[in-house]
C-alpha atoms as a PDB file:
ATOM      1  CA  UNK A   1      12.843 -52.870 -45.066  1.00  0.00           C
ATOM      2  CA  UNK A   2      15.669 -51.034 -46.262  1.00  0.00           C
ATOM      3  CA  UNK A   3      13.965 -49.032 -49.643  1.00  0.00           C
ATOM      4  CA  UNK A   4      10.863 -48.314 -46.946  1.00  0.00           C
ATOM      5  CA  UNK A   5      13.766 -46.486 -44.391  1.00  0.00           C
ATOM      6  CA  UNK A   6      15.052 -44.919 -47.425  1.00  0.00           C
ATOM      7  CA  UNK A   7      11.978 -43.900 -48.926  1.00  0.00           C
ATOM      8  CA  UNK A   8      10.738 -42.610 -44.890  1.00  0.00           C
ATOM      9  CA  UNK A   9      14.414 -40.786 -44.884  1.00  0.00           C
ATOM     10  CA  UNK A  10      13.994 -38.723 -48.337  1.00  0.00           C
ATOM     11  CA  UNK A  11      10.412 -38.350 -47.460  1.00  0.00           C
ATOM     12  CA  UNK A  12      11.608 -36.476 -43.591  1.00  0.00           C
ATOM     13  CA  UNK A  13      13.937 -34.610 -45.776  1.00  0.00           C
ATOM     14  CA  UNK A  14      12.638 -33.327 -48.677  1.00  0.00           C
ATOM     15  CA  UNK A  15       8.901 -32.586 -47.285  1.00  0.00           C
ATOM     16  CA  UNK A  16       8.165 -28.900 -46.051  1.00  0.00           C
ATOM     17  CA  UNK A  17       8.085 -27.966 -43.072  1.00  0.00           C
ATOM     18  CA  UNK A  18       5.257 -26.409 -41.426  1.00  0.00           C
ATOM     19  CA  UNK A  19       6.954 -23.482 -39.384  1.00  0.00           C
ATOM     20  CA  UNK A  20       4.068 -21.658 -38.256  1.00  0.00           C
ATOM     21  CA  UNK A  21       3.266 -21.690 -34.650  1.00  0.00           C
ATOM     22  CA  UNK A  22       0.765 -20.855 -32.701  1.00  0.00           C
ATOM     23  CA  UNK A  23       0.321 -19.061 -29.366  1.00  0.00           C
ATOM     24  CA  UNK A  24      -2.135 -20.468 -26.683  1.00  0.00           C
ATOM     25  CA  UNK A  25      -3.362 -17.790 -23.829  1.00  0.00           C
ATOM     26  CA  UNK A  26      -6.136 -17.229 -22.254  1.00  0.00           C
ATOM     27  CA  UNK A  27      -7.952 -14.449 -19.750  1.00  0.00           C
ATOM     28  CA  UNK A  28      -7.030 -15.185 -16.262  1.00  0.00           C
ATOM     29  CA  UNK A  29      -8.647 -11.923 -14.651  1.00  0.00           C
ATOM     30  CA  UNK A  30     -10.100  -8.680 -15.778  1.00  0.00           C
ATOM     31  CA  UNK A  31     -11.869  -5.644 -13.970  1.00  0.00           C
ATOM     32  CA  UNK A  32     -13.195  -2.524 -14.411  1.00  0.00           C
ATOM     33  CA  UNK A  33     -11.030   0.571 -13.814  1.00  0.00           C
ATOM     34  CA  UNK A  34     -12.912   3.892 -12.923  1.00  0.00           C
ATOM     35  CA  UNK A  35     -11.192   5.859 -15.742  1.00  0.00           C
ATOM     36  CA  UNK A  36      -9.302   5.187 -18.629  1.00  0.00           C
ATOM     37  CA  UNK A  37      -5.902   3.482 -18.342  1.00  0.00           C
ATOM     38  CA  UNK A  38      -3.212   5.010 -20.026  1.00  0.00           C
ATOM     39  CA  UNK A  39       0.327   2.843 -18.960  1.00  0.00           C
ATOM     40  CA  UNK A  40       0.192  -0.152 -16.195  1.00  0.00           C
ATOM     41  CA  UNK A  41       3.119  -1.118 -13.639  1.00  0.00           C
ATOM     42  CA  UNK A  42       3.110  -4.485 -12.018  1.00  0.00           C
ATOM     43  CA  UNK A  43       4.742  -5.039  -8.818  1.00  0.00           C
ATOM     44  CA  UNK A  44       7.623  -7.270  -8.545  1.00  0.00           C
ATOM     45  CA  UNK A  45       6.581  -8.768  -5.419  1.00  0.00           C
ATOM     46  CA  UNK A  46       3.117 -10.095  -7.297  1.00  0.00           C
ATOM     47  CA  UNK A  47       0.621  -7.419  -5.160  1.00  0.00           C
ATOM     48  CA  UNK A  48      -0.580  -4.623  -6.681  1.00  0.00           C
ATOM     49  CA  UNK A  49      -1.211  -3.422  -9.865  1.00  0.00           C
ATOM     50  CA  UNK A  50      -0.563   0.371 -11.025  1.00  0.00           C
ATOM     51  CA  UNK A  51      -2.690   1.817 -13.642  1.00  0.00           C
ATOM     52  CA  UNK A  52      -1.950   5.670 -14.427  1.00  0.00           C
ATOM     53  CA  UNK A  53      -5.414   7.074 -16.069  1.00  0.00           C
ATOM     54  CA  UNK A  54      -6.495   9.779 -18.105  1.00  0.00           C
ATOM     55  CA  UNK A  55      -8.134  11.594 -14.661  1.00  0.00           C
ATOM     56  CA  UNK A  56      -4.703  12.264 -13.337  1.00  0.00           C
ATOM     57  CA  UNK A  57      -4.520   9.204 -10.994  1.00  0.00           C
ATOM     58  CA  UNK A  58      -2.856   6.532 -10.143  1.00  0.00           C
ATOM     59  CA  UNK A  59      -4.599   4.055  -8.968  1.00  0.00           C
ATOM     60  CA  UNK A  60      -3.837   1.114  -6.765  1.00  0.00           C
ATOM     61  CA  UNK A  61      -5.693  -2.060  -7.462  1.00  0.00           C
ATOM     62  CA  UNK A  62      -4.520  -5.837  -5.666  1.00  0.00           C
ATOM     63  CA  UNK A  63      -4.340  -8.734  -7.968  1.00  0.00           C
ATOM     64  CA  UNK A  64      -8.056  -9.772  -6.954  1.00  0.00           C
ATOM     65  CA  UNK A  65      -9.115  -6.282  -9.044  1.00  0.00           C
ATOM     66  CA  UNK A  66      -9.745  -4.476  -5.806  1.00  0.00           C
ATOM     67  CA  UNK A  67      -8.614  -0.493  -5.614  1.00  0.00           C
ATOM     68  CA  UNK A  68      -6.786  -0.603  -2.829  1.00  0.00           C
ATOM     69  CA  UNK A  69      -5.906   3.375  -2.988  1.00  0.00           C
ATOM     70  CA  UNK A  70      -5.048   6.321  -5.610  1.00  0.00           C
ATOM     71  CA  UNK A  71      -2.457   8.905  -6.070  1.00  0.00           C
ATOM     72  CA  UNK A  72      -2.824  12.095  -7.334  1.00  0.00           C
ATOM     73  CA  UNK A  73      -0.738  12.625 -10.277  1.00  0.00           C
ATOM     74  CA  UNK A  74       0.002  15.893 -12.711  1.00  0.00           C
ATOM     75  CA  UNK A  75      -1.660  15.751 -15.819  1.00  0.00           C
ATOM     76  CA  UNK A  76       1.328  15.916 -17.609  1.00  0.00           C
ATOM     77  CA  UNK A  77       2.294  12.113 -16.874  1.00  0.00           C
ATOM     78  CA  UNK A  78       2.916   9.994 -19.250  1.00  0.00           C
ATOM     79  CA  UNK A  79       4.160   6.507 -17.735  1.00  0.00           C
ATOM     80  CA  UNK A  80       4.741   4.647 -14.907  1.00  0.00           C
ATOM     81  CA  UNK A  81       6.971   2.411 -13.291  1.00  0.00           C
ATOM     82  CA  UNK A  82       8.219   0.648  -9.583  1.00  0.00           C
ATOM     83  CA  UNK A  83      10.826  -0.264  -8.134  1.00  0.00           C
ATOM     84  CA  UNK A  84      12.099  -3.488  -7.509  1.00  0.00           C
ATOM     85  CA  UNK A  85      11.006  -3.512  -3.527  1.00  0.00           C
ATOM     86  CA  UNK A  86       7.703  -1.771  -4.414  1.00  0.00           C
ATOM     87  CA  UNK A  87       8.063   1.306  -2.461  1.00  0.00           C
ATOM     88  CA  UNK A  88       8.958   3.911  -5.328  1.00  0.00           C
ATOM     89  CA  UNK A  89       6.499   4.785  -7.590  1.00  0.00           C
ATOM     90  CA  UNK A  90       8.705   6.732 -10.742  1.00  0.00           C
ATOM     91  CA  UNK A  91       6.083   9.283 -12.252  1.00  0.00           C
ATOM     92  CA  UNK A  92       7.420   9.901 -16.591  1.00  0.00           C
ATOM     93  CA  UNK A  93       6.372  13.190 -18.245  1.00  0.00           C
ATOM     94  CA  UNK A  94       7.348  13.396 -21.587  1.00  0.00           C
ATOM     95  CA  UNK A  95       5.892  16.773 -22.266  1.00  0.00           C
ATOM     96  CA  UNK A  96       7.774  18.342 -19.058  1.00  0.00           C
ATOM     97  CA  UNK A  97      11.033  16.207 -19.299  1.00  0.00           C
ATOM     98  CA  UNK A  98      10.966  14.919 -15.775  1.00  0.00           C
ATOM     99  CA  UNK A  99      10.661  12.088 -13.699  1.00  0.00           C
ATOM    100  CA  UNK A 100       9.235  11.729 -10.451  1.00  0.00           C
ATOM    101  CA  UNK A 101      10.189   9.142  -7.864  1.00  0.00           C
ATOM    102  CA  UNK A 102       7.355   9.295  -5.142  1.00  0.00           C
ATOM    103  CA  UNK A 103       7.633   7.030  -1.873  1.00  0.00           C
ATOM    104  CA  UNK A 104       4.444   4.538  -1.625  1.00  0.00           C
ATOM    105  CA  UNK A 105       3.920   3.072   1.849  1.00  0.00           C
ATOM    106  CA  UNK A 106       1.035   0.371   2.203  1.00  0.00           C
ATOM    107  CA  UNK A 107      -1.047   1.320   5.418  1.00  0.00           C
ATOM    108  CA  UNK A 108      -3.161  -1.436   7.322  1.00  0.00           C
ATOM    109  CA  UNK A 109      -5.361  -1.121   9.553  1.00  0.00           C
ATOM    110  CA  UNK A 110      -5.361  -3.440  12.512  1.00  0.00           C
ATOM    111  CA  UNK A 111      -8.648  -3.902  14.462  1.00  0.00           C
ATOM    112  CA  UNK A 112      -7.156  -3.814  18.254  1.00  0.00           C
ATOM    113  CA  UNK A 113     -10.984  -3.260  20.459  1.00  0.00           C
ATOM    114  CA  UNK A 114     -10.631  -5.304  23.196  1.00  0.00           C
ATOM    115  CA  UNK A 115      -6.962  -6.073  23.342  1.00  0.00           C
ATOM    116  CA  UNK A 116      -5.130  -4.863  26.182  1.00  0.00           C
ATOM    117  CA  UNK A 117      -2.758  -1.596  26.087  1.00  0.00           C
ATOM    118  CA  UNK A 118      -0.813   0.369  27.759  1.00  0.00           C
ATOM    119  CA  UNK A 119      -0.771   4.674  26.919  1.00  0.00           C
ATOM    120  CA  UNK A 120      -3.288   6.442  25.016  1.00  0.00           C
ATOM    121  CA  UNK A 121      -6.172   4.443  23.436  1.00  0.00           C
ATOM    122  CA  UNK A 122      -5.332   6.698  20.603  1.00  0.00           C
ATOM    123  CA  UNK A 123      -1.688   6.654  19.955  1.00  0.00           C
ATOM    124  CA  UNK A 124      -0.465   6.374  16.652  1.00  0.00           C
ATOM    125  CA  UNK A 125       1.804   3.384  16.150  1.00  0.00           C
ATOM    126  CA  UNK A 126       4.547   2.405  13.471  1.00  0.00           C
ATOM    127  CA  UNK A 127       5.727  -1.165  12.730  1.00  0.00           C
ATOM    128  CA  UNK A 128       8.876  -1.733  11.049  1.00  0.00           C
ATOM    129  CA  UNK A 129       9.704  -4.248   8.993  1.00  0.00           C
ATOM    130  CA  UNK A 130      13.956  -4.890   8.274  1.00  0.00           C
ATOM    131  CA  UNK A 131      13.665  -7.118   5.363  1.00  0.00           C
ATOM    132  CA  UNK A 132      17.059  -6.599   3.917  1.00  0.00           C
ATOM    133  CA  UNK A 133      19.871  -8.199   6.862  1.00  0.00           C
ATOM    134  CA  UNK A 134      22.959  -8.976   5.701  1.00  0.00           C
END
């Protein structure tokens, strides 16, 4: 027993070892974007994706692949990124130097017919959301 735990020991040692490795992925989702995609930003919050393209756009798609909205960009714009809370949008041109921060806001419409209200049927309204108490 003792010469086959010796003979197992040298064996461990003195064989190569294999050190390649391989990477396992996998698509989880694609789509089709109406124009070319030059750089991508991912929200940190897990919403929306940001894909600059080459017809001087952003545009917003959700996770499901859905464009959700598009900003108009100059065509000297590089890259993208976001912020951390998702509401700043930072526009890169390499060719003019500059960066852009431009404010994003989210707009939903709410289907109200038939609810009850007080005012104008028309009135505009704005809900606030403080997210950040301390």
């Amino acid at each position: 027993m003792r010469i086959f735990l010796t003979f197992l020991v040298i064996a461990v040692v003195w064989h190569p070892f294999d050190s390649s490795a391989t990477v396992g992925w996998e698509v989880i989702e694609s789509w089709q974007t109406e124009a070319s995609p030059i750089d991508v930003a991912y929200s940190h919050n897990g919403k929306w994706v940001f894909i600059l393209t080459d017809s001087e756009k952003v545009q917003i798609y959700s996770t499901k692949g859905k464009l959700e909205g598009e900003i108009p960009v100059d065509s000297s714009v590089s890259a993208i990124d976001i912020s951390k809370k998702g509401d700043q949008l930072l526009l890169i041109s390499r060719a003019g130097k500059s960066v852009k921060k431009v404010s994003v806001e989210f707009v939903v419409h709410i289907n109200t017919e038939g609810s009850p209200f007080m005012g104008a049927a028309e009135a505009p309204v704005v809900v606030a959301v403080f997210s950040d108490f301390q």
